[in-house]
Every structure is written in structure tokens, then in C-alpha cells.
Protein backbone atom coordinates (compact mmCIF):
# COMPACT_ATOMS: atom_id res chain seq x y z
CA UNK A 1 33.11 46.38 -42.41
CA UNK A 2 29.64 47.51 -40.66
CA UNK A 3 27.90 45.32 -43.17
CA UNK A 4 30.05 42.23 -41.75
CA UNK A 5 30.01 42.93 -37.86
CA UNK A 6 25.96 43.16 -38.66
CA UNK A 7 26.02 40.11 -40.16
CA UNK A 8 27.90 38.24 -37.25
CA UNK A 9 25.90 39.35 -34.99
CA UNK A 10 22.90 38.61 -36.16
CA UNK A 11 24.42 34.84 -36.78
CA UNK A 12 25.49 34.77 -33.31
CA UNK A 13 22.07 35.64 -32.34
CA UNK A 14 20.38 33.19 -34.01
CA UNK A 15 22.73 30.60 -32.74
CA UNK A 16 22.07 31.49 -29.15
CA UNK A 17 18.20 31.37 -30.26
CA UNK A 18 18.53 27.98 -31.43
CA UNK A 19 20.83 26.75 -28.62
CA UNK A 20 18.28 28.54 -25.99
CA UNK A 21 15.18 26.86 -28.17
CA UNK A 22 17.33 23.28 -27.96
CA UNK A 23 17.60 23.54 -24.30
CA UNK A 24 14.19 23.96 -23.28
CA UNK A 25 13.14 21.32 -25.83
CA UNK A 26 15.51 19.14 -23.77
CA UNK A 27 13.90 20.49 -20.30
CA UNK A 28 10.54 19.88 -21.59
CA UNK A 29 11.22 16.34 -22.40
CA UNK A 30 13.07 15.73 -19.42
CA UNK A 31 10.05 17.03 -17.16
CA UNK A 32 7.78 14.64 -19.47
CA UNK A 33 9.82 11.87 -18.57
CA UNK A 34 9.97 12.44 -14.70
CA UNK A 35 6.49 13.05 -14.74
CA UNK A 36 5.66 10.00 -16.56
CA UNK A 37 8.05 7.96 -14.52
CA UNK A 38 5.93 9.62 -11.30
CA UNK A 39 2.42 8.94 -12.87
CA UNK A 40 3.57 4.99 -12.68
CA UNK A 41 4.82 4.92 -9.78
CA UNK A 42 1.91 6.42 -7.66
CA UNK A 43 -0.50 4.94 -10.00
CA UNK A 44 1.07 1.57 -8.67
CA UNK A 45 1.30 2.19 -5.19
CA UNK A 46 -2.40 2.97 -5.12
CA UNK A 47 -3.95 0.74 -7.13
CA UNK A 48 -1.79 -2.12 -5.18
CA UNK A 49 -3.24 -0.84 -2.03
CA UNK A 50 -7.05 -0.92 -3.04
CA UNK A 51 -6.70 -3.92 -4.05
CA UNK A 52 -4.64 -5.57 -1.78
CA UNK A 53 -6.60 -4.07 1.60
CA UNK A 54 -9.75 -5.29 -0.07
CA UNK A 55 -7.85 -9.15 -0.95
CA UNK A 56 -7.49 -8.93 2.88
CA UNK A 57 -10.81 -7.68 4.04
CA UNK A 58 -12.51 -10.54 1.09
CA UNK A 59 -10.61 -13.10 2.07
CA UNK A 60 -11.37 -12.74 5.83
CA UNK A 61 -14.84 -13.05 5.13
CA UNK A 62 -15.07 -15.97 3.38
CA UNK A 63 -12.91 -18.27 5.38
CA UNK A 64 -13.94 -19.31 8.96
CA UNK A 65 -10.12 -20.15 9.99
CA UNK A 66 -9.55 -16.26 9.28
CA UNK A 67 -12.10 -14.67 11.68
CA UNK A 68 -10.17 -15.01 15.10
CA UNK A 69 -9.74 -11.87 17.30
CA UNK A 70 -6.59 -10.69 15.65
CA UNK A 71 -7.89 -10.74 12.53
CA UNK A 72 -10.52 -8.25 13.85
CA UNK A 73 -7.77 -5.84 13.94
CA UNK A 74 -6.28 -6.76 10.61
CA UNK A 75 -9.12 -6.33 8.43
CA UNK A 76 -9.87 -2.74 10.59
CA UNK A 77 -6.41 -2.00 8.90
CA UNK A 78 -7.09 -2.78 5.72
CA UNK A 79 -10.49 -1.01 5.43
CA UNK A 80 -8.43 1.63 7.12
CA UNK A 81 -5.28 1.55 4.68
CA UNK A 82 -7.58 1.42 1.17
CA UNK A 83 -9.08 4.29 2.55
CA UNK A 84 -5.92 5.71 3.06
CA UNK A 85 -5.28 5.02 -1.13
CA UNK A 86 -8.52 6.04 -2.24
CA UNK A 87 -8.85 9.48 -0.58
CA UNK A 88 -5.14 10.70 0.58
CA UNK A 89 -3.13 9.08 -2.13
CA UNK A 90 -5.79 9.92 -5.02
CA UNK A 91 -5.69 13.85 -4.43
CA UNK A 92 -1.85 13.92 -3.39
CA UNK A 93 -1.65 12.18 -7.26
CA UNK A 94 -3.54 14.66 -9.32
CA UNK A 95 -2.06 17.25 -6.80
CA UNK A 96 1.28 16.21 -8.49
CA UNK A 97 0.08 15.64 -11.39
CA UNK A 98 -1.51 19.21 -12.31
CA UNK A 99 1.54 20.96 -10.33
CA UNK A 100 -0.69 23.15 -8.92
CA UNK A 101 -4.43 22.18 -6.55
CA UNK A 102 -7.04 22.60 -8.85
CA UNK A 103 -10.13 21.73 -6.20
CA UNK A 104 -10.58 24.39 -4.41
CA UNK A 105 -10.32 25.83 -0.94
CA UNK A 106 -12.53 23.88 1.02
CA UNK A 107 -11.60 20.73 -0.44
CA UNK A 108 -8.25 21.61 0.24
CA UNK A 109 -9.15 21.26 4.08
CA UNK A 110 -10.93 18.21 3.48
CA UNK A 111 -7.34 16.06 1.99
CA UNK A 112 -5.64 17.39 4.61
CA UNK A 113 -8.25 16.39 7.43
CA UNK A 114 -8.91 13.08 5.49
CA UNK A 115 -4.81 12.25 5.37
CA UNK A 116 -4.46 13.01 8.65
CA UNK A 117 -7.05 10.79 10.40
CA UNK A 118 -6.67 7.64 7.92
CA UNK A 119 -3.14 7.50 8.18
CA UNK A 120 -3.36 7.93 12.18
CA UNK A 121 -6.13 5.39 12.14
CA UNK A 122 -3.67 2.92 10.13
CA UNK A 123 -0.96 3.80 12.50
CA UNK A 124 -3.34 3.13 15.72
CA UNK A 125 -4.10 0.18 14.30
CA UNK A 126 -1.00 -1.74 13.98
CA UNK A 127 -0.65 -1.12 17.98
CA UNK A 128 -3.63 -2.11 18.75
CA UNK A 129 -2.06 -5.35 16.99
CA UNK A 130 1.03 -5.44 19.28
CA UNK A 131 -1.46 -5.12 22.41
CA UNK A 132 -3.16 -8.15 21.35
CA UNK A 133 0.40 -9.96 20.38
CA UNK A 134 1.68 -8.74 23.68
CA UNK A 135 -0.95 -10.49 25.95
CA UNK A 136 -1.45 -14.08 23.71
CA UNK A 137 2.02 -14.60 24.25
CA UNK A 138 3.76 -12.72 27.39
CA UNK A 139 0.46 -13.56 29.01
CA UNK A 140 -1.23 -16.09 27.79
CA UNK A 141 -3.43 -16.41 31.00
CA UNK A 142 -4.65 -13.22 30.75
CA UNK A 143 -5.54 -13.26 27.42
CA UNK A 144 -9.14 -14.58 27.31
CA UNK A 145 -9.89 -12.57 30.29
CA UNK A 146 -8.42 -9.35 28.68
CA UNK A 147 -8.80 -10.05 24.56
CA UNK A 148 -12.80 -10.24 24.73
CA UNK A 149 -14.96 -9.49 21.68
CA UNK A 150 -16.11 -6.34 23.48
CA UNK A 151 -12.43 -5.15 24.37
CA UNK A 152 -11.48 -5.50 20.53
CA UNK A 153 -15.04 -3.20 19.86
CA UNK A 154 -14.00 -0.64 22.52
CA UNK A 155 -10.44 -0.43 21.39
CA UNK A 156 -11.53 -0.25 17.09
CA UNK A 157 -13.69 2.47 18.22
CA UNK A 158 -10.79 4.31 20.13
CA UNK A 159 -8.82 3.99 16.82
CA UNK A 160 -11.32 5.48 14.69
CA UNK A 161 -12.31 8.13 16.68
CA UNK A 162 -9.19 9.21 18.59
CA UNK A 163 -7.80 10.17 15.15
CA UNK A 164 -10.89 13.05 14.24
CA UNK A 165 -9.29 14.81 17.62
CA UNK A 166 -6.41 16.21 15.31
CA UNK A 167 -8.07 16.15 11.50
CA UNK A 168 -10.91 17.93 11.45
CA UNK A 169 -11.88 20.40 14.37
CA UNK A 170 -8.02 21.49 13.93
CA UNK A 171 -7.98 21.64 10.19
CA UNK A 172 -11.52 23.32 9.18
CA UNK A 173 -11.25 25.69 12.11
CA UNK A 174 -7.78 27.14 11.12
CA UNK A 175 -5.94 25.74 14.84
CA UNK A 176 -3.53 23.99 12.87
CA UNK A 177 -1.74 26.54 11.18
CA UNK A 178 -0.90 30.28 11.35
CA UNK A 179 -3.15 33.30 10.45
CA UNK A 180 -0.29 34.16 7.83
CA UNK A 181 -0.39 31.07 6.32
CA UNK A 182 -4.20 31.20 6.51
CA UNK A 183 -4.52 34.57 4.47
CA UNK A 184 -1.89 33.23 1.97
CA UNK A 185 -4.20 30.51 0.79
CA UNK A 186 -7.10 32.28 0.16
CA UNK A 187 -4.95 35.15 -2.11
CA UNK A 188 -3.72 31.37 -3.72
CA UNK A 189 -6.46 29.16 -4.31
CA UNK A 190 -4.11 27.01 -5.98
CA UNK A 191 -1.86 26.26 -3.51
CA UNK A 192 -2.72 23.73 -1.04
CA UNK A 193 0.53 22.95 1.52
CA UNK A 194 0.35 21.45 5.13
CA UNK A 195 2.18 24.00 6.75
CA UNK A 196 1.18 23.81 10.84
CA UNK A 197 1.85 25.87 13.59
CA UNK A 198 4.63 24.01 16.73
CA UNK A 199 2.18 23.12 18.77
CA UNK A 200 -0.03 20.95 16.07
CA UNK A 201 3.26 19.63 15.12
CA UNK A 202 4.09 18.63 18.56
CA UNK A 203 0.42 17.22 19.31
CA UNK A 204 -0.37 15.68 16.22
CA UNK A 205 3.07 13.71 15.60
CA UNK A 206 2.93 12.43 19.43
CA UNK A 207 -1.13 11.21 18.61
CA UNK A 208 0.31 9.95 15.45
CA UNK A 209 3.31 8.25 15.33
CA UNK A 210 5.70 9.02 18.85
CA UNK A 211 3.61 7.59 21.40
CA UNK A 212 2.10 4.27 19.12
CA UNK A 213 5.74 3.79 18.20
CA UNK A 214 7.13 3.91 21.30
CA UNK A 215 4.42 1.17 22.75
CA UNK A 216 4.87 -1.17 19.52
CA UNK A 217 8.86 -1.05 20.66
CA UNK A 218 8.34 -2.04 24.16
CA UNK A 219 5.63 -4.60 23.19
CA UNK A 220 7.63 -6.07 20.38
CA UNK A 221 10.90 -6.30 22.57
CA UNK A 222 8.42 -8.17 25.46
CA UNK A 223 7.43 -10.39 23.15
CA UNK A 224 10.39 -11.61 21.49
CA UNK A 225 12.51 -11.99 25.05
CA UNK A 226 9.09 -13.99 26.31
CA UNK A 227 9.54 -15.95 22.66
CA UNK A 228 13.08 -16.33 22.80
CA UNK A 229 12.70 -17.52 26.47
CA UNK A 230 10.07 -20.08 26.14
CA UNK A 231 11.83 -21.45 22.44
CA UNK A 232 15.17 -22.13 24.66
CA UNK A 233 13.24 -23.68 27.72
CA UNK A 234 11.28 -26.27 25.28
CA UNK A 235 14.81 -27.23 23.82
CA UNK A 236 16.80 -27.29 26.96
CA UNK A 237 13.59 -29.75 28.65
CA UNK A 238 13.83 -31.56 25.39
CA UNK A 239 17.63 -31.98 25.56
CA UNK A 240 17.63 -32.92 29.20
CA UNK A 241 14.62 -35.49 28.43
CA UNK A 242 16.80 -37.43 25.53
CA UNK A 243 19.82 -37.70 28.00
CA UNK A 244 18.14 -39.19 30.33
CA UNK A 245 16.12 -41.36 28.48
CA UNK A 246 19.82 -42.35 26.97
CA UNK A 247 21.36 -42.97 30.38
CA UNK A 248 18.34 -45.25 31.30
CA UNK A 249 18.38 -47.18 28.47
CA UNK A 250 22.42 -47.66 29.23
CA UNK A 251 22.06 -48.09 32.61
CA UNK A 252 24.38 -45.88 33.65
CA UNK A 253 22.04 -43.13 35.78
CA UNK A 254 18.99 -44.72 36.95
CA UNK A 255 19.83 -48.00 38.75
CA UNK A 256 21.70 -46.39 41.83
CA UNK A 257 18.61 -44.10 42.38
CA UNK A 258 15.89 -45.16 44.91
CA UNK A 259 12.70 -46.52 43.57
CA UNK A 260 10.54 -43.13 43.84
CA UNK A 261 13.24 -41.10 42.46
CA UNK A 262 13.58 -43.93 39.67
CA UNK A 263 9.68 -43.60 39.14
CA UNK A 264 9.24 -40.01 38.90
CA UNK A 265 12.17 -39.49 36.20
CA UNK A 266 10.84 -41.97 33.96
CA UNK A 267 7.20 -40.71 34.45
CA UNK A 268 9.16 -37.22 33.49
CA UNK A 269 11.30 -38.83 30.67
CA UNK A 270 7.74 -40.46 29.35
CA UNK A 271 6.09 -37.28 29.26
CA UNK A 272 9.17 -35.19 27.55
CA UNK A 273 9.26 -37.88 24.99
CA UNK A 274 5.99 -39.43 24.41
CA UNK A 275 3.88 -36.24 22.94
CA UNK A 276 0.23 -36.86 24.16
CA UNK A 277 -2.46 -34.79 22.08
CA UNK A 278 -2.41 -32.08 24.64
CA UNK A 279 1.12 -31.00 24.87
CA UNK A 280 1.02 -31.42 20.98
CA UNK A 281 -1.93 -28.66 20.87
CA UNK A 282 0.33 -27.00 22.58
CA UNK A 283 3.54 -26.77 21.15
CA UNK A 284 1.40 -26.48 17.93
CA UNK A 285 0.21 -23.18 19.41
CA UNK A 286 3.20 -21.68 20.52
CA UNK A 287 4.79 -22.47 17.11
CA UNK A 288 2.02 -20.32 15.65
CA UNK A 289 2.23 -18.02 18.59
CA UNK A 290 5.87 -16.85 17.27
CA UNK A 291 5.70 -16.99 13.81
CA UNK A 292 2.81 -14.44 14.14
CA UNK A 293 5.08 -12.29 16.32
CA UNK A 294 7.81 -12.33 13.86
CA UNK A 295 5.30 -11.42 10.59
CA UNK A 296 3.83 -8.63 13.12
CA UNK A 297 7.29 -7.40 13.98
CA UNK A 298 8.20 -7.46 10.07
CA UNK A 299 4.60 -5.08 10.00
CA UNK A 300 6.01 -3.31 12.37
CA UNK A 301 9.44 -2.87 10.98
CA UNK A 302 8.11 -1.99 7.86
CA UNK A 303 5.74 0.74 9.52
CA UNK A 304 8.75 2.06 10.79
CA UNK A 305 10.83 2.17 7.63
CA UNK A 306 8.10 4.09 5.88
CA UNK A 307 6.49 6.36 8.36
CA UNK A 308 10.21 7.94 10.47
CA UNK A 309 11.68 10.08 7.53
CA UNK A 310 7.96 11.66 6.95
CA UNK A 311 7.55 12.13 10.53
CA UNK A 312 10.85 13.17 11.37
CA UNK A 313 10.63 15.97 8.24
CA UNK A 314 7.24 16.87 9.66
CA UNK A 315 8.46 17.85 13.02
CA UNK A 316 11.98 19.37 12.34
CA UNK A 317 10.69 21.78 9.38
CA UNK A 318 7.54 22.54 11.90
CA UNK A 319 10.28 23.65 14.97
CA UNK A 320 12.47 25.11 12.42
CA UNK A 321 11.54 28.82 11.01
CA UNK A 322 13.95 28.82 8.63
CA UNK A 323 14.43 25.40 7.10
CA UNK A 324 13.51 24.88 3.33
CA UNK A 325 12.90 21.83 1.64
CA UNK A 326 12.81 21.07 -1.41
CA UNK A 327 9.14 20.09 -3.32
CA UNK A 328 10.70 16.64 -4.57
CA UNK A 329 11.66 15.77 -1.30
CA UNK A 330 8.41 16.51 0.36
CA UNK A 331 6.58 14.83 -2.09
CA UNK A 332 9.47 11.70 -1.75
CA UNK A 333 8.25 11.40 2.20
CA UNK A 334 4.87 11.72 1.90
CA UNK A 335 4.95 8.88 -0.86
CA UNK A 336 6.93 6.41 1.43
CA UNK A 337 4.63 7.09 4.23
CA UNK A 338 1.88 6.17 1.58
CA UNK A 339 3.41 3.20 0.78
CA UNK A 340 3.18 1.28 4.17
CA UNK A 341 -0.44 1.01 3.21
CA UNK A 342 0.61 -1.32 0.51
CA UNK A 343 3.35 -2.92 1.81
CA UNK A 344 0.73 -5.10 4.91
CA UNK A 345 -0.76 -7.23 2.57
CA UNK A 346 2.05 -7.71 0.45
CA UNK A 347 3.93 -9.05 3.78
CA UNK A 348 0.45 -11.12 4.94
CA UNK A 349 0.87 -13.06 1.50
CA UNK A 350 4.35 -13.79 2.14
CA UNK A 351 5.15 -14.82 5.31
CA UNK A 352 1.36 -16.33 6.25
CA UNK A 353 0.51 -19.55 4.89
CA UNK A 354 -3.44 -19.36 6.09
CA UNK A 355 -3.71 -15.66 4.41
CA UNK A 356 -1.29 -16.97 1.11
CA UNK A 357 -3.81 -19.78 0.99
CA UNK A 358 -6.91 -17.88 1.30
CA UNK A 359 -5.86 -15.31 -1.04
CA UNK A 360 -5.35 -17.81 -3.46
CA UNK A 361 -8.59 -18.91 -3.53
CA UNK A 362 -10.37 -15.09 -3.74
CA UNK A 363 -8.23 -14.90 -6.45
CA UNK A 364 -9.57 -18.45 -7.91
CA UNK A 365 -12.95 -17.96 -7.10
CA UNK A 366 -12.53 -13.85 -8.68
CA UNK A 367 -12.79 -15.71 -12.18
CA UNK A 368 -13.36 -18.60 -11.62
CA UNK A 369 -17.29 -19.73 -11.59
CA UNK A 370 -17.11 -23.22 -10.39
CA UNK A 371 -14.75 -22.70 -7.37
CA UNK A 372 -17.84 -20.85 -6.22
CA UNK A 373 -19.78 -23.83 -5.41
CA UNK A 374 -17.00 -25.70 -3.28
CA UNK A 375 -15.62 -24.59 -0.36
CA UNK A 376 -12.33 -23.43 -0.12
CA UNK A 377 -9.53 -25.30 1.06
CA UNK A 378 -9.28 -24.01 4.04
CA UNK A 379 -12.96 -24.47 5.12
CA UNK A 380 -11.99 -27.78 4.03
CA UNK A 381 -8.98 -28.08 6.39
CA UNK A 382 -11.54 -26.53 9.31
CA UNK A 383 -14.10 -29.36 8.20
CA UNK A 384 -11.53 -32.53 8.33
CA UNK A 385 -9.41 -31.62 11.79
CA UNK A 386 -12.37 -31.77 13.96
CA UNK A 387 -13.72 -35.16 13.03
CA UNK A 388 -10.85 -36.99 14.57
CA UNK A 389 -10.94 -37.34 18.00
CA UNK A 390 -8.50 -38.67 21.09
CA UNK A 391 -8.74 -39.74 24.01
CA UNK A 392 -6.43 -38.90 26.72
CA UNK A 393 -6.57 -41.38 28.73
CA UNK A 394 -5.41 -44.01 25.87
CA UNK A 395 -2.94 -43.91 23.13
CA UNK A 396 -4.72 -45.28 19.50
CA UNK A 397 -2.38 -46.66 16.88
CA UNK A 398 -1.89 -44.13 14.33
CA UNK A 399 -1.94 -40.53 17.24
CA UNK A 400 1.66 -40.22 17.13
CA UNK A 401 2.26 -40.21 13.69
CA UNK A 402 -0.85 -38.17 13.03
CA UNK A 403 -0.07 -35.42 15.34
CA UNK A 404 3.86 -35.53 13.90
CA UNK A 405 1.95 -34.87 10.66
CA UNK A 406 -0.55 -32.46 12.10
CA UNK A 407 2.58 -30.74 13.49
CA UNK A 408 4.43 -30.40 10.55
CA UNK A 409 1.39 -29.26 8.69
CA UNK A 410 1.03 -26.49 11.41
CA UNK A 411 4.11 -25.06 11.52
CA UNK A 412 3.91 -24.78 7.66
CA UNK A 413 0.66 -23.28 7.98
CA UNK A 414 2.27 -20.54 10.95
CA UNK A 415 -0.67 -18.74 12.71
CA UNK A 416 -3.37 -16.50 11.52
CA UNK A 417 -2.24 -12.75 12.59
């Protein structure tokens, strides 16, 4: 009887063993498969990044249409957002990968200090963007006066250096964090969290991401009432202008009106319906105007999108002393934040015909030898507009129909950013 309740046992034992051994053979696989699944996903995010920033940055360089004051801004960005992949995302990857940090204390100071300012800098950046957006098209006026070549230098240096005023005096000098924290790291070289102190969380996020997001809002909502606006008052004037031109035609309006009165409306109707070359450059320009304001505010939307669950984690676990989150959902926000830095070219290409052409050709000319020697197509397109000229004063044959064409070609084309 002892011989069989032995033998059970030990059966029973050895089918626990083997149910035990079957489930962490299943856990192990499982954590290989997440982890794979991770190592492709962040591998893609940065390598999409490096590559698209420097598509931007390339392709800016090598075509004169590109290089207007805006784009001074933009490629700024993109220098700023590979940077962003090459130094932040890289060490937050192998950090993940390894489960543990494997580099070090110091260096540990140095990805914090280097996330910090080149995700600040990419965040400073896109304002700086609605700033310029704001004046060439709520006030146009003011815009050569204000948008000089040295106000775009003064404000690229205020985004680059504003940003080392909470990376790295804070971070290598311990302000950012607490002396517990401080003494916790150095007993666990390989553990490397971000945990600050409230008032480097209040500081830092309002440097960061509260006060640039709050101006981008304001500016973005001024331009798109100023666009909105100026859209409906080019249809109404339009409108109005057929009517009349209608009623004159019929008879109806015109003849009982005295002979100045008479004069002036069909000088008016002439000029609403007649497009010389000068209110043609300028309805061209306003069409570009907007669609640039509408890819920025998709930027900007974007930037949102990514950057307010990381930001709003940041702050709330910062206030809160007792809050706990878990390591898959830190690593979840930090790796949507990352992501806006992919996401600007991505939305360049898509919604910008001059930046979808040009980085066409990079690509082209990338492996292609011959397209080397010719110029691109839109140096081409920069080389051809100029040699036609008009005169005010007299209408040639074929103006209309070539500035119809010119304006259909325009509005295809949208504006550089």
C-alpha cells in the first residue's frame, strides 16, 4: 500500500515537473516573440527617421526652389529629428533590448541629457514654423520686414540653445532628480530610469511641450480663420463679379445707372474677370499660402498625437508619489513620442508636391549615375518660368491661357513649407 502511494506521488511529481518545465518553455517563447516583434518595430522607426530627415536635409540642398526661408526651419528639424534617431532612439533600443543598461553610469546621464534637448529642439522647431506661417499669411505685410535671414539665424540659435537650459546642467549635476534616487543608481549601475524631482517636471514639460503647444494652437487657429476669411472673400468678389457681368450683358442692371457709376462697375467687373499677370501671382500665392498651412497644421497635429500621452505620463507620475506604471507602458510613450521624428517627412512627401518631386529625384540620382549630370526637374521648372515675360500694360495672345495653365500647375505643385 506504501509501495503504491510512493509511486503516485512520485508520478504526480513528475507531472507537475513537466507541466512547470512546459510552461516556461511557453513563457520563453512568448518573450522571444514580443521581443522580436519589438526589435522590428524600433528598428523601423529609426532607420525611417535617419533616412528620411537626411531625404529632407539632401533634397533641400540640391534644389534652388527648396531654399526659401521656411525651409530654413524645416531642414533645422530634420538635422534636429535624425539626431533625435541616432542618439535617443539608438540607446532607448539596446536599452530594451538587453532589459537591463549595460553602458554605464555616466553614459547613463549623457541619453538622458541628449533625449531631452533633441527632442525639445524638434519640438521648438515646429513653432518656430507656425511663427513664420503665422506672419506670411495673417500678415503678409509684415512679413519681409519681420521674416529676415537674420531673424530665422537668431531664432535657430534660440532653438538650439534654449533646450541645453534643461539637459545638461540639470542632468550631470543631479538638479533633476532626488538624492534617493541619486544613491539608488550608483548601488544599480544597471538601471538607468528618468525619474525627476516636481519642479524639473514642472519646468522642463512647460520649456518642452506646454508653452510651444500652446503658441502652435493660437497660431494655427489665426491662421486658418485669416485662411478661411480671405478663401470666402475671393469667392464672394468672384460671385458678385459674374452677376454683374451677367446683368450687363442682359441689360437688365447697368443701363439705368449714370455714366460714372456705369464706368466704374465695368472697370470693376473687367478686373474681377479678366486675370492680369499680377492678380494671377497673386492668387497663385495665396493658393500656396494655405495649402502650406494645412500640411503645417497636419505637422502639427501629428506632433500633438505623438508627443501628449508621453508628456501627460511625464507630468502626472512626476506630481504623483504613489502612481506606478507599468515598464511596457513607459516604454509604449516614449516610442510614440519617438515616432513624430519619423512621421515629418513621411507627411512632406505626401501632401507637398515640390518636396514629393524633389525627393524623387535624390532618390533617382541615389543610384542613378546619369541623372547626375542633368538638372533636376525642378531646377528645370525654376529655369523655364522666368524666361517668359509680361507686360502689364498690354495683354499678348496666349497670357490668359498660360497663366490658367501656370495656375493649375501651381496649385498642383502647393507651396514649399
Amino acid at each position: 500500500m506504501d509501495n503504491n502511494l510512493l509511486r503516485l506521488n512520485e508520478t504526480d511529481a513528475i507531472l507537475l515537473n513537466s507541466s512547470a518545465y512546459g510552461t516556461e518553455e511557453e513563457q520563453e517563447w512568448t518573450d522571444i516573440f514580443f521581443l522580436i516583434i519589438k526589435i522590428i518595430l524600433m528598428s523601423t522607426i529609426i532607420i525611417s527617421a535617419i533616412l528620411g530627415n537626411l531625404l529632407v536635409i539632401v533634397s533641400v540642398m540640391r534644389h534652388k526652389k527648396l531654399r526659401i526661408i521656411t525651409n530654413y526651419f524645416v531642414v533645422s528639424l530634420a538635422l534636429a529629428d535624425m539626431l533625435v534617431a541616432m542618439v535617443a532612439m539608438t540607446f532607448n533600443f539596446l536599452n530594451q533590448v538587453y532589459g537591463k543598461w549595460v553602458f554605464g553610469y555616466f553614459m547613463c546621464d549623457f541619453w538622458n541629457s541628449m533625449d531631452v534637448y533633441f527632442s525639445t529642439a524638434s519640438i521648438l522647431h515646429l513653432c518656430c514654423i507656425s511663427v513664420d506661417r503665422y506672419y506670411a499669411i495673417v500678415k503678409p505685410l509684415r512679413y519681409p520686414i519681420n521674416m529676415t535671414k537674420r531673424v530665422v539665424a537668431i531664432m535657430l540659435v534660440c532653438t538650439w540653445v534654449c533646450p541645453a537650459v534643461i539637459s545638461f546642467v540639470p542632468i550631470f549635476k543631479g538638479w533633476y532628480t532626488t538624492q534617493g534616487h541619486q544613491e539608488f543608481r550608483k548601488q544599480h549601475p544597471d538601471i538607468c530610469d528618468f525619474r525627476v524631482n516636481k519642479p524639473y517636471a514642472v519646468i522642463s514639460s512647460s520649456i518642452s511641450f506646454w508653452i510651444p503647444c500652446t503658441i502652435m494652437v493660437f497660431t494655427y487657429l489665426a491662421i486658418f480663420r485669416e485662411a478661411n476669411r480671405q478663401e470666402k472673400e475671393l469667392y464672394n468678389r468672384h460671385g458678385n463679379a459674374l452677376l454683374l457681368h451677367q446683368n450687363n450683358t442682359n441689360g437688365d442692371m447697368l443701363s439705368n445707372s449714370g455714366g460714372s457709376s456705369k464706368n466704374l462697375t465695368l472697370h470693376e467687373v473687367n478686373q474681377d474677370l479678366h486675370h492680369t499677370p499680377t492678380k494671377e501671382r497673386n492668387l497663385m500665392k495665396l493658393k500656396r499660402e494655405h495649402k502650406a498651412a494645412r500640411t503645417l497644421g497636419i505637422i502639427m497635429g501629428a506632433f500633438i498625437l505623438c508627443w501628449l500621452p508621453f508628456f501627460l505620463w511625464y507630468v502626472i507620475t512626476s506630481l504623483c508619489d504613489w502612481c506606478e506604471t507599468p515598464e511596457i507602458v513607459i516604454a509604449i510613450v516614449f516610442w510614440i513620442g519617438y515616432f513624430n521624428s519619423s512621421l515629418n517627412p513621411l507627411i512632406y512627401a505626401y501632401f507637398n508636391r515640390d518636396f514629393r518631386e524633389a525627393f524623387k529625384n535624390t532618390l533617382k540620382c541615389a543610384f542613378c549615375s546619369y541623372c547626375r549630370r542633368r538638372p533636376s526637374d525642378l531646377e528645370a521648372l525654376d529655369i523655364r518660368r522666368p524666361s517668359l515675360r509680361y507686360d502689364d500694360r498690354t495683354r499678348s495672345v496666349y497670357s490668359e491661357t498660360y497663366l490658367k495653365n501656370i495656375d493649375r500647375r501651381c496649385s498642383e505643385y502647393g507651396s514649399s513649407l
